[in-house]
Protein backbone atom coordinates (compact mmCIF):
# COMPACT_ATOMS: atom_id res chain seq x y z
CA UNK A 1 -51.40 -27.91 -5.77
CA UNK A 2 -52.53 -26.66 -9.19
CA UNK A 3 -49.00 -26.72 -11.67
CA UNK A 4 -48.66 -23.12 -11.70
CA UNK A 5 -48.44 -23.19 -8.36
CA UNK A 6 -45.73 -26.12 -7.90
CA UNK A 7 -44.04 -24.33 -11.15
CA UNK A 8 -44.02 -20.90 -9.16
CA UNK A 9 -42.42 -23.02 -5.78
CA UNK A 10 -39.89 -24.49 -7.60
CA UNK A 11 -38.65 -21.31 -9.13
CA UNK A 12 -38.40 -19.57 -5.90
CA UNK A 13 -36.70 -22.56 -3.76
CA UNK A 14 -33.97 -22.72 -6.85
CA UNK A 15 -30.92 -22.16 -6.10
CA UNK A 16 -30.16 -19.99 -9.09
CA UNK A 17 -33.49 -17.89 -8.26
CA UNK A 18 -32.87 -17.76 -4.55
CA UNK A 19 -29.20 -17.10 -4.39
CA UNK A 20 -26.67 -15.92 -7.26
CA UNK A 21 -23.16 -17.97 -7.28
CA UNK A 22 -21.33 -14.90 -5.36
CA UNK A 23 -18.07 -13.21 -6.97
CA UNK A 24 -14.98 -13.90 -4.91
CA UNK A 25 -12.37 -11.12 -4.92
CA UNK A 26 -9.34 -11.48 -2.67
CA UNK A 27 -7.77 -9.61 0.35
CA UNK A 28 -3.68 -10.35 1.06
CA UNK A 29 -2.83 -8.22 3.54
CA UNK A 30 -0.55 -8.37 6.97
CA UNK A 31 -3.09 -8.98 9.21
CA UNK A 32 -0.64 -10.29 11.63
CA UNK A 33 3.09 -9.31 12.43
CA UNK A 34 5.28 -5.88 12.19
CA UNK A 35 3.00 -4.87 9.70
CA UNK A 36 -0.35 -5.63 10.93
CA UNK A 37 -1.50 -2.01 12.05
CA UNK A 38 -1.79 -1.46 7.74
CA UNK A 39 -3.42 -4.82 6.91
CA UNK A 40 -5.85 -4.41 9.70
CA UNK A 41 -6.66 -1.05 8.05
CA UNK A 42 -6.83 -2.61 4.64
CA UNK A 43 -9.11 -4.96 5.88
CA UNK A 44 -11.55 -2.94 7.44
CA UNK A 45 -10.94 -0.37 4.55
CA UNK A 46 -12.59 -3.30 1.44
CA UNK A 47 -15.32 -4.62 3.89
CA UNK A 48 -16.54 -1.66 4.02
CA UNK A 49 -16.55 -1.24 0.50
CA UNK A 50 -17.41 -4.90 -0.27
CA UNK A 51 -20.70 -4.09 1.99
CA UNK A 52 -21.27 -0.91 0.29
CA UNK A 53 -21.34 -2.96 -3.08
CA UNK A 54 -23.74 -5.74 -1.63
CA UNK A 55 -26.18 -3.18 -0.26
CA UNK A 56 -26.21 -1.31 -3.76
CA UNK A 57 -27.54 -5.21 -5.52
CA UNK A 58 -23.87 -6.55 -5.50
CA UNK A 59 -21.51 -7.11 -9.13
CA UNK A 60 -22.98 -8.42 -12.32
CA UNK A 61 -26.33 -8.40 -10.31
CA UNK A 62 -24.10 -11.16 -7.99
CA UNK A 63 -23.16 -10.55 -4.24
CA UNK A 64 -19.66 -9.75 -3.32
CA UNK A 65 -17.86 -12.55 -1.19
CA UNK A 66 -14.30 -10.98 0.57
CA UNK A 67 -12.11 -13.69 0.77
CA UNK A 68 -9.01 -13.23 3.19
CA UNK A 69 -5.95 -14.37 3.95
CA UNK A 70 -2.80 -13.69 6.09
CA UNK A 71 0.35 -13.11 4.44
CA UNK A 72 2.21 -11.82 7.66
CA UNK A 73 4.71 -9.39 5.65
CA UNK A 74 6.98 -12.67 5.11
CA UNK A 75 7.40 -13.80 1.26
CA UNK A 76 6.64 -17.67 2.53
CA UNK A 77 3.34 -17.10 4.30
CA UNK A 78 2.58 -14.66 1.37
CA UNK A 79 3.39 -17.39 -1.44
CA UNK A 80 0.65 -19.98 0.25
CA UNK A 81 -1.96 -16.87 0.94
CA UNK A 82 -1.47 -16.69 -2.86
CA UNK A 83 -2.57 -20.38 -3.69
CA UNK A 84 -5.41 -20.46 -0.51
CA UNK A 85 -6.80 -17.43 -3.04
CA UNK A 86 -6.07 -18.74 -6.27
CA UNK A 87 -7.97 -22.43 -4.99
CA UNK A 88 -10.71 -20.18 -4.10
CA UNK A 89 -11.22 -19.35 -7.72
CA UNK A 90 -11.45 -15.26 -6.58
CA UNK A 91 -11.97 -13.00 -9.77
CA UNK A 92 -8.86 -11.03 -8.39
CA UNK A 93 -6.93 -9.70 -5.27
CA UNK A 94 -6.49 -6.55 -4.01
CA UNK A 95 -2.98 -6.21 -1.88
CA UNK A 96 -0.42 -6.89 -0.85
CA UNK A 97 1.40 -4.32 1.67
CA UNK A 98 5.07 -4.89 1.62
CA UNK A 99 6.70 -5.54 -1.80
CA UNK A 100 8.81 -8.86 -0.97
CA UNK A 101 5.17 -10.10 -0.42
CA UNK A 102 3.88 -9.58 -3.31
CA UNK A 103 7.17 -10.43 -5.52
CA UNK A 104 6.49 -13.94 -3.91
CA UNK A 105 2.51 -14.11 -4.47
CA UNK A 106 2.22 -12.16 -8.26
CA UNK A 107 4.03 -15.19 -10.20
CA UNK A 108 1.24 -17.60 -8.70
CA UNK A 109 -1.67 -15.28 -9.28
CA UNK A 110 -0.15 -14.52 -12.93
CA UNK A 111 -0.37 -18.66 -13.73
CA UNK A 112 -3.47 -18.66 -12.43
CA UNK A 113 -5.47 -16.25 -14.53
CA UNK A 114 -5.91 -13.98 -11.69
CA UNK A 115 -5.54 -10.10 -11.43
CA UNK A 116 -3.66 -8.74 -8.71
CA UNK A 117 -3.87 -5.25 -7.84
CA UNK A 118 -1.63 -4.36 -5.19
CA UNK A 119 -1.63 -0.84 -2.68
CA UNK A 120 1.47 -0.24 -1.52
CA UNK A 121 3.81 -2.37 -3.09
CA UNK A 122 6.41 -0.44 -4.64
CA UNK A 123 9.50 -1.81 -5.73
CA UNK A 124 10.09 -0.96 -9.50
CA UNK A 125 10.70 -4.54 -10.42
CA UNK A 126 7.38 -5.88 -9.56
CA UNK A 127 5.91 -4.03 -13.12
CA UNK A 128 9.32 -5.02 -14.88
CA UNK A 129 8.31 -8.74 -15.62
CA UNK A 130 6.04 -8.18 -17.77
CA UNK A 131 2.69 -9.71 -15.87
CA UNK A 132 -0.12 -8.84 -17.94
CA UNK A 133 -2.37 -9.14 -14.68
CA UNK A 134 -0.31 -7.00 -12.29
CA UNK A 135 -1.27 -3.77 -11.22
CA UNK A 136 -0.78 -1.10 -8.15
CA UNK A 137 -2.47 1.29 -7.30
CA UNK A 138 0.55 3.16 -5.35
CA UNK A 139 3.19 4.53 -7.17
CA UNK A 140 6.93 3.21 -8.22
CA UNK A 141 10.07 3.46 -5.98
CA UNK A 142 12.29 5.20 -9.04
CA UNK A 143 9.61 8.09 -9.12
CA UNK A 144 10.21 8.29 -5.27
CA UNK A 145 13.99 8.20 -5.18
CA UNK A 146 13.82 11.07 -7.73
CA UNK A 147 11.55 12.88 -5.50
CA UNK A 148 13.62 12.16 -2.30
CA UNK A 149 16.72 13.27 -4.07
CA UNK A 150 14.99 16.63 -4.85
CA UNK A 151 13.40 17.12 -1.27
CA UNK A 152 17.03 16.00 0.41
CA UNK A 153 18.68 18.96 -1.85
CA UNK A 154 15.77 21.70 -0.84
CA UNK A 155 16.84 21.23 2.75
CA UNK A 156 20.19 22.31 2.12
CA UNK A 157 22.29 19.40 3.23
CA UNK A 158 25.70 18.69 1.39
CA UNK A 159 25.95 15.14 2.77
CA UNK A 160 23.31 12.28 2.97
CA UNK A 161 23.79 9.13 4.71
CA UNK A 162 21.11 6.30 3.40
CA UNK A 163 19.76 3.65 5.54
CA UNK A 164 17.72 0.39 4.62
CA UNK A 165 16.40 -3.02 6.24
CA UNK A 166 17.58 -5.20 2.73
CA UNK A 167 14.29 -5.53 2.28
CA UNK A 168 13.00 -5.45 -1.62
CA UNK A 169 11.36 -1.97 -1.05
CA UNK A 170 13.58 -0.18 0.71
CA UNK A 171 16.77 -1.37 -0.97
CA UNK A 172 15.54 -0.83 -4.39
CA UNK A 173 14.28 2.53 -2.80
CA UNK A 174 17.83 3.45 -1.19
CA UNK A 175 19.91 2.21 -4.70
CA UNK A 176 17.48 4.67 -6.35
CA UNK A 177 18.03 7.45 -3.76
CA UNK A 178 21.81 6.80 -4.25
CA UNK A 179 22.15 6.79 -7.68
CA UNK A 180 20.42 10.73 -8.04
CA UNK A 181 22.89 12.11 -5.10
CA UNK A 182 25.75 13.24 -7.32
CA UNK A 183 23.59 14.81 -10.09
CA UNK A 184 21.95 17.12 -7.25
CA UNK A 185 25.03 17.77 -5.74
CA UNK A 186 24.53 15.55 -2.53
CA UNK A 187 27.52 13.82 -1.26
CA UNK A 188 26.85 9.77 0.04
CA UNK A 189 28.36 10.06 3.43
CA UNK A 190 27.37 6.70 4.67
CA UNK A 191 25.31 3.87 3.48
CA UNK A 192 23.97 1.25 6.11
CA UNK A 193 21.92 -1.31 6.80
CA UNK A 194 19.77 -2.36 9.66
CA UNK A 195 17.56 -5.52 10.54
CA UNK A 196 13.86 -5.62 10.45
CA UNK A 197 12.78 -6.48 13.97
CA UNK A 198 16.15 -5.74 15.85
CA UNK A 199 15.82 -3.96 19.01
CA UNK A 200 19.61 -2.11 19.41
CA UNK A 201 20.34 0.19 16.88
CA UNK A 202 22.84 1.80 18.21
CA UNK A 203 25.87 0.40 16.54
CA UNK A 204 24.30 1.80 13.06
CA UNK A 205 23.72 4.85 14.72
CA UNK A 206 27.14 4.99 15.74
CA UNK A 207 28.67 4.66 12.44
CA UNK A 208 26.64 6.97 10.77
CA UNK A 209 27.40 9.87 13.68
CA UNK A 210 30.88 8.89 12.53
CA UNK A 211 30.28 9.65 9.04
CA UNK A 212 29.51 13.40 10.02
CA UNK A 213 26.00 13.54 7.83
CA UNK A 214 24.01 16.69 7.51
CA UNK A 215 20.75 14.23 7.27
CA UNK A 216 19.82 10.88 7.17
CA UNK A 217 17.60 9.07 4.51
CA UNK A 218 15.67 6.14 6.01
CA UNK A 219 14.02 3.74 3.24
CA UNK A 220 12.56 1.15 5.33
CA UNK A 221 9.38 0.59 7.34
CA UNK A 222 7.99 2.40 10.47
CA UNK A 223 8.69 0.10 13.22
CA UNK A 224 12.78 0.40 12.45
CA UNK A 225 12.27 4.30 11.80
CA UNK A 226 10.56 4.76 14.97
CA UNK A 227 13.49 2.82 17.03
CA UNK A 228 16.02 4.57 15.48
CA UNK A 229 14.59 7.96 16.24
CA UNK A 230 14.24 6.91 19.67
CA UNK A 231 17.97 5.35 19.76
CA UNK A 232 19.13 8.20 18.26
CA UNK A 233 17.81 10.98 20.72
CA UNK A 234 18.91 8.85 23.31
CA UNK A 235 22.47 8.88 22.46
CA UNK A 236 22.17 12.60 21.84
CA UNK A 237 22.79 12.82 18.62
CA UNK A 238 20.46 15.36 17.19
CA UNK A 239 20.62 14.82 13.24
CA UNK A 240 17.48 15.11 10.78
CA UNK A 241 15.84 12.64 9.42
CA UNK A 242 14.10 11.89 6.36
CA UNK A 243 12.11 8.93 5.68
CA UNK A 244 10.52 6.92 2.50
CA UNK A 245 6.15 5.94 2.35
CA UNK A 246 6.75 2.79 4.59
CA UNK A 247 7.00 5.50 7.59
CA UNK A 248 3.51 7.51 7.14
CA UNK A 249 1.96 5.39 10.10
CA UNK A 250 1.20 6.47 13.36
CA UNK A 251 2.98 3.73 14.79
CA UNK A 252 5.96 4.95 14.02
CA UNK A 253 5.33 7.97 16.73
CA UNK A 254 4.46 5.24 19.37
CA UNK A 255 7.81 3.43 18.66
CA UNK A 256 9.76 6.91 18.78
CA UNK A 257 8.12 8.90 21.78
CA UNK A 258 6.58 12.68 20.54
CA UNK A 259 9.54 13.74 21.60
CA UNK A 260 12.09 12.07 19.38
CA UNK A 261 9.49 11.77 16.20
CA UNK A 262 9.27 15.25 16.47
CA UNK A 263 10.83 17.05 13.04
CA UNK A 264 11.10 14.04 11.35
CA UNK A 265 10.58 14.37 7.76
CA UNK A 266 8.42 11.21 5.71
CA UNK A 267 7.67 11.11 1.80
CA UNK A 268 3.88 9.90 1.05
CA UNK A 269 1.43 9.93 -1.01
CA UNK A 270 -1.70 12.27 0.29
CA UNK A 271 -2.60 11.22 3.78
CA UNK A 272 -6.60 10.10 4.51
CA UNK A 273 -6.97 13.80 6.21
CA UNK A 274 -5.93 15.80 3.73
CA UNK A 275 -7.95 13.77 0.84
CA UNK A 276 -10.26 16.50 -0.93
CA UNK A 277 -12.43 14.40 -3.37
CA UNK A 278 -15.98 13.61 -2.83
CA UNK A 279 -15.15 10.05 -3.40
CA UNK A 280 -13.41 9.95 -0.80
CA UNK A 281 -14.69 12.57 1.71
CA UNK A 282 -17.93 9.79 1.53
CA UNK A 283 -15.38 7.37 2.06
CA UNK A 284 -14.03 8.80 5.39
CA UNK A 285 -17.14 9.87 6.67
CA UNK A 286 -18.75 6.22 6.63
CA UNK A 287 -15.12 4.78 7.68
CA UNK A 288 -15.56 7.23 10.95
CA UNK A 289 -18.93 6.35 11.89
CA UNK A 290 -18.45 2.33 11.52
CA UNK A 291 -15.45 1.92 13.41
CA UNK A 292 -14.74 5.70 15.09
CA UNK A 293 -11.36 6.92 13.14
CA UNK A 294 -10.35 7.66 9.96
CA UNK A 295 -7.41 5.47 8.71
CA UNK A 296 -3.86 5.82 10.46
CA UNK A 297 -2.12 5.73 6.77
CA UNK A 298 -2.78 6.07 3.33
CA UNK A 299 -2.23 2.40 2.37
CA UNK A 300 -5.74 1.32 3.72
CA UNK A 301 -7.32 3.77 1.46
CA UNK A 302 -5.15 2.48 -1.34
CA UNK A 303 -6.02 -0.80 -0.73
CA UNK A 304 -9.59 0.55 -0.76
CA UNK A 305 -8.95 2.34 -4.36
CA UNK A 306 -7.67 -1.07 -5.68
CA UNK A 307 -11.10 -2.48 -4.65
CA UNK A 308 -13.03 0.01 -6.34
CA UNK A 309 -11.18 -0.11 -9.60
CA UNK A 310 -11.36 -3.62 -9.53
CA UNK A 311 -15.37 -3.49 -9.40
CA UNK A 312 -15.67 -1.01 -12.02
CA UNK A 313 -13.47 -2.92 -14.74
CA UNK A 314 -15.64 -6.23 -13.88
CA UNK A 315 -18.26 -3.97 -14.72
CA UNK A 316 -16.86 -3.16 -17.67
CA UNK A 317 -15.36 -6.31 -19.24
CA UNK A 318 -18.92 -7.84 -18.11
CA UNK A 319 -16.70 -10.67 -16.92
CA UNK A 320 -14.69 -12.16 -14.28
CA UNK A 321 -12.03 -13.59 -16.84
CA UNK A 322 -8.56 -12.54 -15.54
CA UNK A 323 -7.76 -11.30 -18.95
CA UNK A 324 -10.67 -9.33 -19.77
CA UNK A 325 -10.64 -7.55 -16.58
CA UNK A 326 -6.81 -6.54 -17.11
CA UNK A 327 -7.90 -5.09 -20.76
CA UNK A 328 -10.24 -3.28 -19.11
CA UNK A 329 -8.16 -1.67 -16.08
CA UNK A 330 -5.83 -0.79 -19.30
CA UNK A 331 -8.68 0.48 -22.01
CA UNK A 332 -11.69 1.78 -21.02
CA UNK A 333 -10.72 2.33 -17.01
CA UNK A 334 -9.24 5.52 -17.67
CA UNK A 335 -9.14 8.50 -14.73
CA UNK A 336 -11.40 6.40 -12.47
CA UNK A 337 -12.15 9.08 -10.03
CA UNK A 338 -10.44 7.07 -6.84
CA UNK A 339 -10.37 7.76 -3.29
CA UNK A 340 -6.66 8.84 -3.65
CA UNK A 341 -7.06 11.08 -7.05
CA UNK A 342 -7.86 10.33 -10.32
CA UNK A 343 -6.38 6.67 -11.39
CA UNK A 344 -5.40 5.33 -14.75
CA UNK A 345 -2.95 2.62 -15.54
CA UNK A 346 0.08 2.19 -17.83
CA UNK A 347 0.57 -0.64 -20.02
CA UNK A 348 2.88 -2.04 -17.43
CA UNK A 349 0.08 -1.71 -14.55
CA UNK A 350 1.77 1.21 -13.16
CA UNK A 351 -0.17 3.56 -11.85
CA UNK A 352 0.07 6.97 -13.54
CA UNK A 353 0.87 10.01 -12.18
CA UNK A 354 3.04 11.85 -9.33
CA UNK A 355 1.61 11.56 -6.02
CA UNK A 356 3.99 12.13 -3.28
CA UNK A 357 4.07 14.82 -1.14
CA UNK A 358 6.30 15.83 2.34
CA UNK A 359 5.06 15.84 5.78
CA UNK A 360 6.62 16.43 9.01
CA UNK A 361 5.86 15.20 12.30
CA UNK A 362 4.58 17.81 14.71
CA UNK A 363 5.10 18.37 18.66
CA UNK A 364 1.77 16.34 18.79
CA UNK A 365 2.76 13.63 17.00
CA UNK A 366 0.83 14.43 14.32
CA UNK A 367 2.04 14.21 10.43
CA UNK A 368 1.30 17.56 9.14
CA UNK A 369 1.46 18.15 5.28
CA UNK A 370 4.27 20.89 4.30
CA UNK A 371 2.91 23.04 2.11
């Protein structure tokens, strides 16, 4: 072998020649749990994406490695998916679903350098800490509460009972529902609780009937919503209900029966079908044809848009420095066209914008955007 030859071998058996040090990015999600119908759809939402990104030569000329982990909706489980992630050395994370999640996981990513960009984590607190690496890609629970204030006076009712599971979302989402009631001329007939995971509702429901409202405002997740519809048809009590972004999942109809879902009222942000963009009509159309659906809810997608904005600020800090990337997502990643609309951050990491919108559940059990 001549030494050009054994020079040229070398090079190609390498390992910096024959395979790039890949660029972990993160996945929290609820794979497992109440919640897992939305981290299974985040899941399959950044593979795709994360393929998409390998097949196009990867990031920083680098493959793409997905890293995952389990946070099961609980704040425990979610704290040590945090430091699995963080040991992994990933350039950021995309996620988490539910907001006590992430209020347990953001303080570790935060000491570790690490941007987090979450999809559906709305509690207003989360951006009030002032964690220069924290970002969402949904919108804010005080920008909801205004906007369920306004929809709750459009349907004429005088009094509003308010329901929530104590949870960080939808209590911060119900205190923030109850604090616009008087200035819209609502009266608080009731305000209750319920617990995540119970299967009798019907002492809540009781008390509420009691307080005579002319609707109810649920602020907690799907798989309560859908009992208590059910529970609530059952005992013939035949009262609207309203319901906060935690209840845009088809799951919630499964819970309920068609029947008792029927007419009931949810606050969300765009829903996959009715996305316009070609961004994310793309999106949808590759989403279909690898696993036969488009997504159940809109937090899969989100989770998707977090993914995608994430990419295109390592892009443009060059870098997978946890505080470059952050200047970036603030500086030059401005009106990123995302899957969900147009996305620019604040200098809190709050996403910009109003995005909500009303739908209503149909006699098919289909959520059907009111126009």
């Amino acid at each position: 072998m001549n030494r050009f030859v054994a020079l040229l071998a070398a090079a190609c058996f390498s390992p910096s020649v024959f395979a790039a040090e890949p660029i972990r990015i993160g996945l929290m999600a609820p794979l497992t749990g109440s919640w897992a119908s939305e981290g299974q759809e985040m899941k399959r939402a950044v593979e795709l994406l994360a393929a998409g990104v390998n097949a196009r030569g990867g990031l920083l000329g680098r493959p793409v490695e997905l890293v995952v982990e389990d946070d099961g909706g609980d704040p425990r489980t979610a704290a040590l998916a945090a430091q699995k992630l963080a040991s992994r050395r990933v350039a950021g994370v995309v996620g988490t679903y539910g907001s006590s999640a992430t209020e347990a996981a953001q303080g570790i990513f935060d000491e570790a350098g690490i941007v987090q960009i979450a999809n559906a984590s709305t509690a207003v607190r989360l951006t009030g800490k002032g964690l220069s690496l924290f970002f969402r890609t949904c919108p804010r629970d005080d920008q909801q509460g205004r906007y369920a204030v306004g929809v709750l006076a459009a349907t004429g009712a005088k009094r509003v009972a308010i329901v929530h599971d104590n949870t960080s979302y939808a209590k911060g989402l119900a205190e923030q529902a109850r604090a616009g009631l008087a200035a819209a001329g609502l009266t608080l007939a009731a305000f209750e609780t319920v617990t995540p995971g119970e299967r009798d509702t019907t002492t809540v429901l009781t008390k509420l009937k009691a307080a005579k409202p002319d609707l109810v405002f649920f602020s907690g997740y799907y798989p309560e919503a859908g009992l208590l519809l059910r529970q609530k048809r059952e005992m013939g009590w035949n009262v609207p209900f309203l319901g906060g972004d935690a209840n845009n999942n088809p799951d919630l109809v499964k819970v309920a029966g068609k029947a008792a879902a029927e007419g009931f009222l949810c606050l969300s942000p765009l829903l996959p079908q009715d996305l316009e963009g070609p961004e994310a009509r793309a999106f949808l159309a590759e989403y279909r044809s690898k696993y036969g659906a488009v997504p159940g809810s809109i937090w899969g997608v989100l989770a998707g848009d977090a993914f995608r904005v994430l990419v295109k600020a390592v892009e443009a800090a060059k870098s997978t420095e946890g505080a470059r990337i952050a200047s970036a997502l603030k500086g030059s990643v401005k009106d990123f066209p995302g899957l969900s609309g147009k996305i620019s951050f604040d200098g809190r990491g709050d996403r910009v914008g109003d995005v909500y919108r009303v739908y209503r559940v149909d006699a098919a059990g289909a959520f059907v955007l009111r126009k």
